[in-house]
N, C-alpha and C. Protein backbone atom coordinates (compact mmCIF):
# COMPACT_ATOMS: atom_id res chain seq x y z
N UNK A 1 145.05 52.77 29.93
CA UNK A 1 145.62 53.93 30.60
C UNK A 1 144.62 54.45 31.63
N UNK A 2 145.27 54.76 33.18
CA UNK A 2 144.07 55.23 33.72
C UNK A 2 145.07 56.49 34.44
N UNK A 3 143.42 57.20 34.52
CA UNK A 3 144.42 58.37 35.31
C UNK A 3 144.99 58.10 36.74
N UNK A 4 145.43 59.04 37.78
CA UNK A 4 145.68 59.12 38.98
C UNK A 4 145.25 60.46 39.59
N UNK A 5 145.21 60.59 40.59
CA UNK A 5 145.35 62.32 41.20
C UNK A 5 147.28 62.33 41.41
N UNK A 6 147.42 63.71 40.96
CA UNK A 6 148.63 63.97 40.77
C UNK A 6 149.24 63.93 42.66
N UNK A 7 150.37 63.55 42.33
CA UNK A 7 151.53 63.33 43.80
C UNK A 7 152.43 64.17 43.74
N UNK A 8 152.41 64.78 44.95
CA UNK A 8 153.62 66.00 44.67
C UNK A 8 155.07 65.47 44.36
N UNK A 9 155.68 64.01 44.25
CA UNK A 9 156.99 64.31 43.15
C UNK A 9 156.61 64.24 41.88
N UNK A 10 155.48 64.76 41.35
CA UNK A 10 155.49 64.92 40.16
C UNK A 10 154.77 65.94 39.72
N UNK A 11 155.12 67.10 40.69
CA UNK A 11 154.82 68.22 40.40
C UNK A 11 156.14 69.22 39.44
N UNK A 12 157.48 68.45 39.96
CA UNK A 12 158.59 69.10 39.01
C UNK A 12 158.35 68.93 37.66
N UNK A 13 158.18 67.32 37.48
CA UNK A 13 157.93 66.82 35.92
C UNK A 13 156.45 67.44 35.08
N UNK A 14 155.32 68.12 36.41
CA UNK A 14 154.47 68.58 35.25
C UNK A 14 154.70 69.88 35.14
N UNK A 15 155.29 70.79 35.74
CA UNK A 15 155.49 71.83 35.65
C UNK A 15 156.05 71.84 34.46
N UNK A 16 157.23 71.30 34.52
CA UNK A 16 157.94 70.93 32.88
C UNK A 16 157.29 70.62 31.91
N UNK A 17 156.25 69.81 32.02
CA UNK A 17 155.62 69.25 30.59
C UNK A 17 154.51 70.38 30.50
N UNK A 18 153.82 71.16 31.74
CA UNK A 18 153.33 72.32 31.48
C UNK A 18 153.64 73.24 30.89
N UNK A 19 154.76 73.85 31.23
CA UNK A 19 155.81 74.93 30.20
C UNK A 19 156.20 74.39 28.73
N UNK A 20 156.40 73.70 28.59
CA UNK A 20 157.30 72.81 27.47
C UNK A 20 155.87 72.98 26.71
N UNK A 21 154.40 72.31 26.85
CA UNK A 21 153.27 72.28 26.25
C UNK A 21 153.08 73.59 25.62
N UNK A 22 153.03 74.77 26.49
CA UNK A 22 152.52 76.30 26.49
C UNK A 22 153.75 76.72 25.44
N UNK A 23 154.80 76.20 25.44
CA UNK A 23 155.53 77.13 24.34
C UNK A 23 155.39 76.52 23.33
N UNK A 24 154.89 75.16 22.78
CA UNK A 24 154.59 74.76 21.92
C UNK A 24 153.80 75.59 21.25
N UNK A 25 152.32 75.45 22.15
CA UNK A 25 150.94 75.42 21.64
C UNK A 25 150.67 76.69 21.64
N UNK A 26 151.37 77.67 22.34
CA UNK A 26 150.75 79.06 22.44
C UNK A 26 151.90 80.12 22.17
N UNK A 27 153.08 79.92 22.21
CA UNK A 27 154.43 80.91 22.39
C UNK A 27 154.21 81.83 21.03
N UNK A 28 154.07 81.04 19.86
CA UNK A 28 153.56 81.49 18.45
C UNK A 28 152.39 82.30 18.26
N UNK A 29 151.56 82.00 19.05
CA UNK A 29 150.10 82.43 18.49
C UNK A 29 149.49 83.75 19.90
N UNK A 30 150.48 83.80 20.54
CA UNK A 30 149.91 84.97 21.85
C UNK A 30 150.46 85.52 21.65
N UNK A 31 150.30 86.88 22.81
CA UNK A 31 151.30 88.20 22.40
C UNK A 31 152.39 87.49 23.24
N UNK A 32 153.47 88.96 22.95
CA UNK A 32 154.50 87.88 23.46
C UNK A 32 154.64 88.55 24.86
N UNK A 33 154.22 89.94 25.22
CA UNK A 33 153.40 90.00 26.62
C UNK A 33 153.40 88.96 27.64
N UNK A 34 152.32 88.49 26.79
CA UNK A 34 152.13 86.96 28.25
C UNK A 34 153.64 86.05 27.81
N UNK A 35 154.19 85.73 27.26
CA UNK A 35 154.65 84.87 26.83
C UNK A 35 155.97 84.76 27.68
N UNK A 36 156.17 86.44 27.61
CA UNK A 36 157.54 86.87 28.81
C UNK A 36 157.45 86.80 29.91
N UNK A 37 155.77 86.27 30.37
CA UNK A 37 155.06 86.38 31.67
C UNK A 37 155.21 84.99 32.59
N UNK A 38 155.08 84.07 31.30
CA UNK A 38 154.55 82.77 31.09
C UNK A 38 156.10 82.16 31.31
N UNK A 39 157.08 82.10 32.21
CA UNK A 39 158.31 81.68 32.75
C UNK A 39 157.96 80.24 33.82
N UNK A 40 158.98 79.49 33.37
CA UNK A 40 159.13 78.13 34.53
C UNK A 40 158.36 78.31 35.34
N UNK A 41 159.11 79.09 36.44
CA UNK A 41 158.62 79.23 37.42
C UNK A 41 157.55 79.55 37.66
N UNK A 42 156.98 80.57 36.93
CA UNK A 42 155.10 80.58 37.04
C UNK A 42 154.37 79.78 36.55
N UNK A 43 154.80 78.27 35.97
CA UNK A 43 153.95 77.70 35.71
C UNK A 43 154.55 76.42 37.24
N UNK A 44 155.80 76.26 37.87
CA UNK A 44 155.86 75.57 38.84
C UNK A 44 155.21 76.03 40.10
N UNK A 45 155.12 77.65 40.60
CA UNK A 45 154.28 78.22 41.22
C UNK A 45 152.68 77.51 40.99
N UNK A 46 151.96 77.97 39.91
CA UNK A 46 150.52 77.43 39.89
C UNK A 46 150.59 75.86 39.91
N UNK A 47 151.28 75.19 39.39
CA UNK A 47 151.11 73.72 39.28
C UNK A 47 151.11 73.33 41.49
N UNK A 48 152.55 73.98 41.66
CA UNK A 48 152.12 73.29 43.28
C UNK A 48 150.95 73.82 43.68
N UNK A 49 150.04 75.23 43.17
CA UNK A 49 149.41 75.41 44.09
C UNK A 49 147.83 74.90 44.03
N UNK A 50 147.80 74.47 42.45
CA UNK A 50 146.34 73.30 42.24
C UNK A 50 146.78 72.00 42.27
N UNK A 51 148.09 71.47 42.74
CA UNK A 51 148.14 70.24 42.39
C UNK A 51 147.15 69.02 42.99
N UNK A 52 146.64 69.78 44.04
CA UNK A 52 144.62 68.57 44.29
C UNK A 52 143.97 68.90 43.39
N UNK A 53 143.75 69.50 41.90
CA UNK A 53 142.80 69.40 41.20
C UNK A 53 143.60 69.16 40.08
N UNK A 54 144.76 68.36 40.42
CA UNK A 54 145.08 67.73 38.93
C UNK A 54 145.34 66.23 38.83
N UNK A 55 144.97 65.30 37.89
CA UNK A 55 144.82 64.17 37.38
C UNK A 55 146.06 63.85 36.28
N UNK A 56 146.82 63.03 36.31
CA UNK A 56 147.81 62.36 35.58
C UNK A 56 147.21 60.67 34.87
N UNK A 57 148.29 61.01 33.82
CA UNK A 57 148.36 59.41 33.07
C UNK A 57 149.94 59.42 33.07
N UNK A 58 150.48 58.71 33.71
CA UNK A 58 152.18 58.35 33.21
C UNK A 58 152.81 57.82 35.13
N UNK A 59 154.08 57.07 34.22
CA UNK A 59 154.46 56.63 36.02
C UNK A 59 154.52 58.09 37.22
N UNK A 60 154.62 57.83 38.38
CA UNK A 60 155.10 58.81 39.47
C UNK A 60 155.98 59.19 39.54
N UNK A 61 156.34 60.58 39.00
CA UNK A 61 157.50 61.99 39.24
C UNK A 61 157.68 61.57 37.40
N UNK A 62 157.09 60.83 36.02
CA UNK A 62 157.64 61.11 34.70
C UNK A 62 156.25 60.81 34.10
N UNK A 63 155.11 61.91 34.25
CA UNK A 63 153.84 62.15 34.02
C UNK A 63 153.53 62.13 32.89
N UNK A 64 152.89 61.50 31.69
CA UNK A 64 152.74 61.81 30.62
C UNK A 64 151.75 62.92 29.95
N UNK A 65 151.23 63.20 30.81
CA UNK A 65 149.67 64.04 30.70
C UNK A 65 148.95 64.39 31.78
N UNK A 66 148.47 65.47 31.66
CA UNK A 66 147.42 65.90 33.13
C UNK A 66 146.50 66.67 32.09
N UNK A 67 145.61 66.87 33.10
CA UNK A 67 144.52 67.53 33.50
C UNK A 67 143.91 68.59 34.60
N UNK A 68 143.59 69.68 34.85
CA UNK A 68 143.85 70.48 36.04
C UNK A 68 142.29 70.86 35.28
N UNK A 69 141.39 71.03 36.67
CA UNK A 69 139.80 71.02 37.01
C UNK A 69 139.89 72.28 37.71
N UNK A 70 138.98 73.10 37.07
CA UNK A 70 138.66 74.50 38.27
C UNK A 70 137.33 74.74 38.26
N UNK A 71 136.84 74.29 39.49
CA UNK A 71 135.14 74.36 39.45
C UNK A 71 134.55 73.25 38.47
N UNK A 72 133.68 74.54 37.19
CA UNK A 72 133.16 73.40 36.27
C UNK A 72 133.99 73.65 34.50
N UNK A 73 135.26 74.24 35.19
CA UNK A 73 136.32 74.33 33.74
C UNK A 73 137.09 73.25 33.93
N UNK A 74 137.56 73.07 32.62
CA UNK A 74 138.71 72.10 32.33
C UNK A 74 139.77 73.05 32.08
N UNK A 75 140.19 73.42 33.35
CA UNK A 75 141.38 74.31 33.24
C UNK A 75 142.50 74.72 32.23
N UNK A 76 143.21 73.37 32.77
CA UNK A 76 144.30 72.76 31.72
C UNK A 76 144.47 71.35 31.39
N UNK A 77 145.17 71.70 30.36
CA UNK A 77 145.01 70.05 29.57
C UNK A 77 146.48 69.89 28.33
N UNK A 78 147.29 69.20 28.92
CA UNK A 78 148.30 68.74 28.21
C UNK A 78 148.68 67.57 28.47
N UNK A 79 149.42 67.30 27.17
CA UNK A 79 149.94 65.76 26.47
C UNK A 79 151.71 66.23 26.31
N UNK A 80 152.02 65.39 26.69
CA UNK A 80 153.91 65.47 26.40
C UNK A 80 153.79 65.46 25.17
N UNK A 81 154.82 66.25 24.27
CA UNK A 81 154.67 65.87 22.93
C UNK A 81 155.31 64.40 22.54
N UNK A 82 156.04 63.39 23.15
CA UNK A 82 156.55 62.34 23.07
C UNK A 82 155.49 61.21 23.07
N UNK A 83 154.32 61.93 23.53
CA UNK A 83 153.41 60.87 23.98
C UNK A 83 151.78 61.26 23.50
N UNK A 84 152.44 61.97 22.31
CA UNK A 84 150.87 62.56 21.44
C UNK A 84 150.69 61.06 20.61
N UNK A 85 149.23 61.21 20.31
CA UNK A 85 149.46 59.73 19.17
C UNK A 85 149.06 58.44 19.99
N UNK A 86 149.04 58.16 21.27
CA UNK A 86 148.93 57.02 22.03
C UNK A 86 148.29 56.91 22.84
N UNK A 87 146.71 57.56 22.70
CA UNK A 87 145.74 57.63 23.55
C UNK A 87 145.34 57.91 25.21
N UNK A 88 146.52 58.69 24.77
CA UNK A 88 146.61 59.39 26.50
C UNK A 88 145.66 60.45 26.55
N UNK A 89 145.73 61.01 25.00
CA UNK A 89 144.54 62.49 25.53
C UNK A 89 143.40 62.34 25.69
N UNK A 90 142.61 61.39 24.87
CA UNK A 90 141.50 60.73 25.02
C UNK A 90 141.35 60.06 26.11
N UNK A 91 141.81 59.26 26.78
CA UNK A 91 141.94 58.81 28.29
C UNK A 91 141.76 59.97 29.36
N UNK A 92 142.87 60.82 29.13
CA UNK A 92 142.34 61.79 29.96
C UNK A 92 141.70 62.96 29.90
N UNK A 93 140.80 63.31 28.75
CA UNK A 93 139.56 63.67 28.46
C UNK A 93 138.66 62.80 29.19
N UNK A 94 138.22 61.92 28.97
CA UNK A 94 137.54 60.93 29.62
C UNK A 94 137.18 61.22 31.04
N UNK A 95 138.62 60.53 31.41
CA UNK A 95 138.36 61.17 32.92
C UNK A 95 138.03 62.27 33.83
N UNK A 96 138.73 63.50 32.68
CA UNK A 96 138.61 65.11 33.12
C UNK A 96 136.60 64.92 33.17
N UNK A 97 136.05 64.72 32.12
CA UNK A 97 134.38 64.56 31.99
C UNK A 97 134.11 64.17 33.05
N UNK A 98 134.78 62.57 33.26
CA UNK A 98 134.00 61.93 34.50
C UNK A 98 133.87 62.54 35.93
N UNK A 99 135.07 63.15 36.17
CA UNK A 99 135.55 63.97 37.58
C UNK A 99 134.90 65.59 37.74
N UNK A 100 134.64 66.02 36.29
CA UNK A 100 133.76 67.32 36.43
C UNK A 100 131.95 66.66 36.53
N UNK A 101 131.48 65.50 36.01
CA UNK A 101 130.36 65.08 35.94
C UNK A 101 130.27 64.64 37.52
N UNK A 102 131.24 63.93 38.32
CA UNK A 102 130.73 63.60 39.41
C UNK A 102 130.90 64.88 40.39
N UNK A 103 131.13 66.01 40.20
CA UNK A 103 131.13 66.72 40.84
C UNK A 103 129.57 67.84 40.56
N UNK A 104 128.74 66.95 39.60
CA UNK A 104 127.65 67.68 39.30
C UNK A 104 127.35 68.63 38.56
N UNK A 105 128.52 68.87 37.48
CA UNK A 105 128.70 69.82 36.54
C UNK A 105 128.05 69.42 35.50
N UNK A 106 126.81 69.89 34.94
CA UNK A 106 126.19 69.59 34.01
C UNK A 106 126.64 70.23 32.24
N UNK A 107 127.35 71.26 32.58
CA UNK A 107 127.62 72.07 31.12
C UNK A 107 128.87 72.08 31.72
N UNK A 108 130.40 71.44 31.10
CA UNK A 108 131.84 72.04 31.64
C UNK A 108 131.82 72.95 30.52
N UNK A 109 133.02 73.54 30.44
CA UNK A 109 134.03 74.76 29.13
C UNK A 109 135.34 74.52 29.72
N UNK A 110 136.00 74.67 28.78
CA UNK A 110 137.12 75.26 28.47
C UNK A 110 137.74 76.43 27.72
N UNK A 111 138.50 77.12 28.07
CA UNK A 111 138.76 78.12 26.92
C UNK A 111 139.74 77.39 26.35
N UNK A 112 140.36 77.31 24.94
CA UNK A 112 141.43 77.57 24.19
C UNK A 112 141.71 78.88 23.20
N UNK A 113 143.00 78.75 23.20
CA UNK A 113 143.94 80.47 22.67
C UNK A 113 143.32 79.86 21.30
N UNK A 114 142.96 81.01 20.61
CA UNK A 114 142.69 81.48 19.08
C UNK A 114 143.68 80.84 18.65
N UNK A 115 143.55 80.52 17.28
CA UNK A 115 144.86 80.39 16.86
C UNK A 115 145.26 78.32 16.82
N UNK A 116 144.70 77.75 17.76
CA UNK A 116 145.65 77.02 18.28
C UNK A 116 144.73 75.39 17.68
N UNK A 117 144.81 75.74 16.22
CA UNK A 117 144.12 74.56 15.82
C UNK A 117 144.15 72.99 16.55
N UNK A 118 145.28 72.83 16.52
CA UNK A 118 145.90 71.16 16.77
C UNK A 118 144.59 70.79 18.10
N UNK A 119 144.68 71.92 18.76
CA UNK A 119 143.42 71.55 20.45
C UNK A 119 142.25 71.60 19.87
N UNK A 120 141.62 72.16 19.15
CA UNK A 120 140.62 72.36 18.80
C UNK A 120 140.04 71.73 18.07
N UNK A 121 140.81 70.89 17.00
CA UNK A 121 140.18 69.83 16.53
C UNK A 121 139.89 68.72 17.18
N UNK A 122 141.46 68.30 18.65
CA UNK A 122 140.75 67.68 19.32
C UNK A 122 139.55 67.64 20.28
N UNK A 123 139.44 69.11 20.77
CA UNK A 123 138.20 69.31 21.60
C UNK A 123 137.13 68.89 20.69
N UNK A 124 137.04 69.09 19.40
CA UNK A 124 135.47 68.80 18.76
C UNK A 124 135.47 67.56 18.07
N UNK A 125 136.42 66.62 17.90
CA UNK A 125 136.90 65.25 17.76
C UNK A 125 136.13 64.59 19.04
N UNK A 126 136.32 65.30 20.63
CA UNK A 126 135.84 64.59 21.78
C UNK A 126 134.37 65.16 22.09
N UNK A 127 133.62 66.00 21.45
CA UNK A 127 132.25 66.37 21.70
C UNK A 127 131.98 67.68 22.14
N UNK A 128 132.98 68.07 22.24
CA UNK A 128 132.45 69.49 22.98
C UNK A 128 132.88 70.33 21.76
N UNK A 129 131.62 71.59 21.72
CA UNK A 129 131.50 72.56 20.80
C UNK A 129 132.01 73.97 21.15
N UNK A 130 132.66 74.36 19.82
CA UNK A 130 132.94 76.41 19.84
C UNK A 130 131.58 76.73 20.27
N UNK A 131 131.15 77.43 21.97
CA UNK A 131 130.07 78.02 22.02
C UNK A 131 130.15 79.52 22.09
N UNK A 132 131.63 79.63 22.05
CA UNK A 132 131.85 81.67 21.85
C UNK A 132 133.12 81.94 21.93
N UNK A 133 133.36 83.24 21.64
CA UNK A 133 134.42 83.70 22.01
C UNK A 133 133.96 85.07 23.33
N UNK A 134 135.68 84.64 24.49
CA UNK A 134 135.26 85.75 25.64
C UNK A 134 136.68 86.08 25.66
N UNK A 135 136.52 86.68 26.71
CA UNK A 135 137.71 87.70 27.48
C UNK A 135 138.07 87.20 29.03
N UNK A 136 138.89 86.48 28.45
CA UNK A 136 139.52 85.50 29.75
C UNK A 136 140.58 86.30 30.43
N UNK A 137 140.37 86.33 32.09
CA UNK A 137 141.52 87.28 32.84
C UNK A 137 142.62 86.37 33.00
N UNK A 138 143.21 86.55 33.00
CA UNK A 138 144.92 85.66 33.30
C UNK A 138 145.54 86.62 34.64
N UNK A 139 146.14 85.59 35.36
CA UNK A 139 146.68 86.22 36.52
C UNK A 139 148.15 86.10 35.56
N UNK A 140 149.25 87.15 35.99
CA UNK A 140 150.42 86.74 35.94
C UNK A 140 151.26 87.68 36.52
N UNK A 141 152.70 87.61 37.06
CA UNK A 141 153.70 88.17 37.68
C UNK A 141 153.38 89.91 37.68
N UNK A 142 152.85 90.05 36.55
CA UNK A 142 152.78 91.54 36.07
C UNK A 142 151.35 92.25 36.20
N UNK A 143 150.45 91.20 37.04
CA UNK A 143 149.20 91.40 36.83
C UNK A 143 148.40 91.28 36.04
N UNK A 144 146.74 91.16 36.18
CA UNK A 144 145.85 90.49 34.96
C UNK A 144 146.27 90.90 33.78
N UNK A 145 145.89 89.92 32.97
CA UNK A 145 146.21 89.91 31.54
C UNK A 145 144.89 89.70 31.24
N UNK A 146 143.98 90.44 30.10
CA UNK A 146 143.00 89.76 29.35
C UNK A 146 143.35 89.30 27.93
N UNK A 147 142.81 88.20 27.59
CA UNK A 147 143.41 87.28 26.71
C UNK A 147 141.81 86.94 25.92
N UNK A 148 141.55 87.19 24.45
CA UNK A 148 140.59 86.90 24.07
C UNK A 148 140.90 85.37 23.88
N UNK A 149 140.07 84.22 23.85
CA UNK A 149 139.85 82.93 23.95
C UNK A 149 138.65 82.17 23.06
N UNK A 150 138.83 81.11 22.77
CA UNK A 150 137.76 80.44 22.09
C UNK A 150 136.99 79.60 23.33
N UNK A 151 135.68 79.76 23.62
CA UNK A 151 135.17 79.23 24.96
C UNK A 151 134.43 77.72 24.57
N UNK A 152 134.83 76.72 24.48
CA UNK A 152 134.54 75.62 24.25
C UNK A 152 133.19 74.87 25.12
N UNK A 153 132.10 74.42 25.16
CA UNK A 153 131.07 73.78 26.34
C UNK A 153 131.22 72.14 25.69
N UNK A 154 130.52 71.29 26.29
CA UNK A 154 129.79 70.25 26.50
C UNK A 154 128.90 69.49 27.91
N UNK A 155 127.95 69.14 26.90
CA UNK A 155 126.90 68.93 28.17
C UNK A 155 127.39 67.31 28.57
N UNK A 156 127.51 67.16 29.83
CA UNK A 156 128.09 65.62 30.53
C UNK A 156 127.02 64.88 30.65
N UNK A 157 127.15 63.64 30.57
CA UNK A 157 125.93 63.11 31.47
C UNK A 157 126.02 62.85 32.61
N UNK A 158 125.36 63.16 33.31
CA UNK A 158 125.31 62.29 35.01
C UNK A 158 125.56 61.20 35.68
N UNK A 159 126.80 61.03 36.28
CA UNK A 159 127.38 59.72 36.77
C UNK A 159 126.85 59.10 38.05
């Protein structure tokens, strides 16, 4: 499996597997605040508007997985649930490392939502450690949201 940089016809299909992911993984475990916030369309809004800092595994316009890079975060990170189990996340973990390492990022993070075991075992399954909990701002329709978060690091090596 290798990744790609994402192509805009397959910005409909990640928007979808973006939303579809978030109500899985988070609809339960957030307030429901964000959750009423957290609509299609604001996740097809942000997807076109980082879609140069996002990375796919799956054919063009039926994506199985991305990755979205901000600076030296691993923004976002979802797996179709059809396609958990088959080494897509690990693949594109991989790559998310390699593409924040060649950009000279020596320590990346991620945040993940409290709560949200299933990620979290995989984040520390792939090397990177709980180095805190913060107070992550969220943009949304209604204005910032702060969202307490589990702040995940690992140190890369140099490519």
């Amino acid at each position: 499996m290798i990744a790609r940089p994402a192509d805009p016809s397959d910005t409909g299909a990640l928007a979808r597997l973006w939303y579809d992911g978030w109500q899985d993984a988070h609809a339960a475990i957030l307030p429901a605040t964000l959750a009423r916030a957290r609509t299609h369309e604001s996740f097809a809004e942000r997807m076109a508007a980082a879609l140069a800092d996002v990375r796919v595994i799956g054919p063009q316009g039926a994506p199985l997985g991305f990755a979205m890079l901000k600076g030296d975060e691993l923004y976002q990170f979802y797996v179709a649930s059809e396609a958990r189990g088959a080494g897509i996340a690990a693949a594109l973990m991989a790559d998310a490392e390699a593409q924040l390492s060649a950009r000279g990022v020596e320590t990346a993070w991620l945040a993940c939502a409290i709560g949200n075991a299933r990620a979290a075992r995989f984040y520390e399954k792939s090397g990177w450690h709980l180095a805190s909990t913060v107070v992550s701002r969220l943009d949304t329709a209604d204005g910032p949201f702060d969202l307490e978060v589990w702040r995940y690091e690992k140190h890369l090596v140099r490519r």
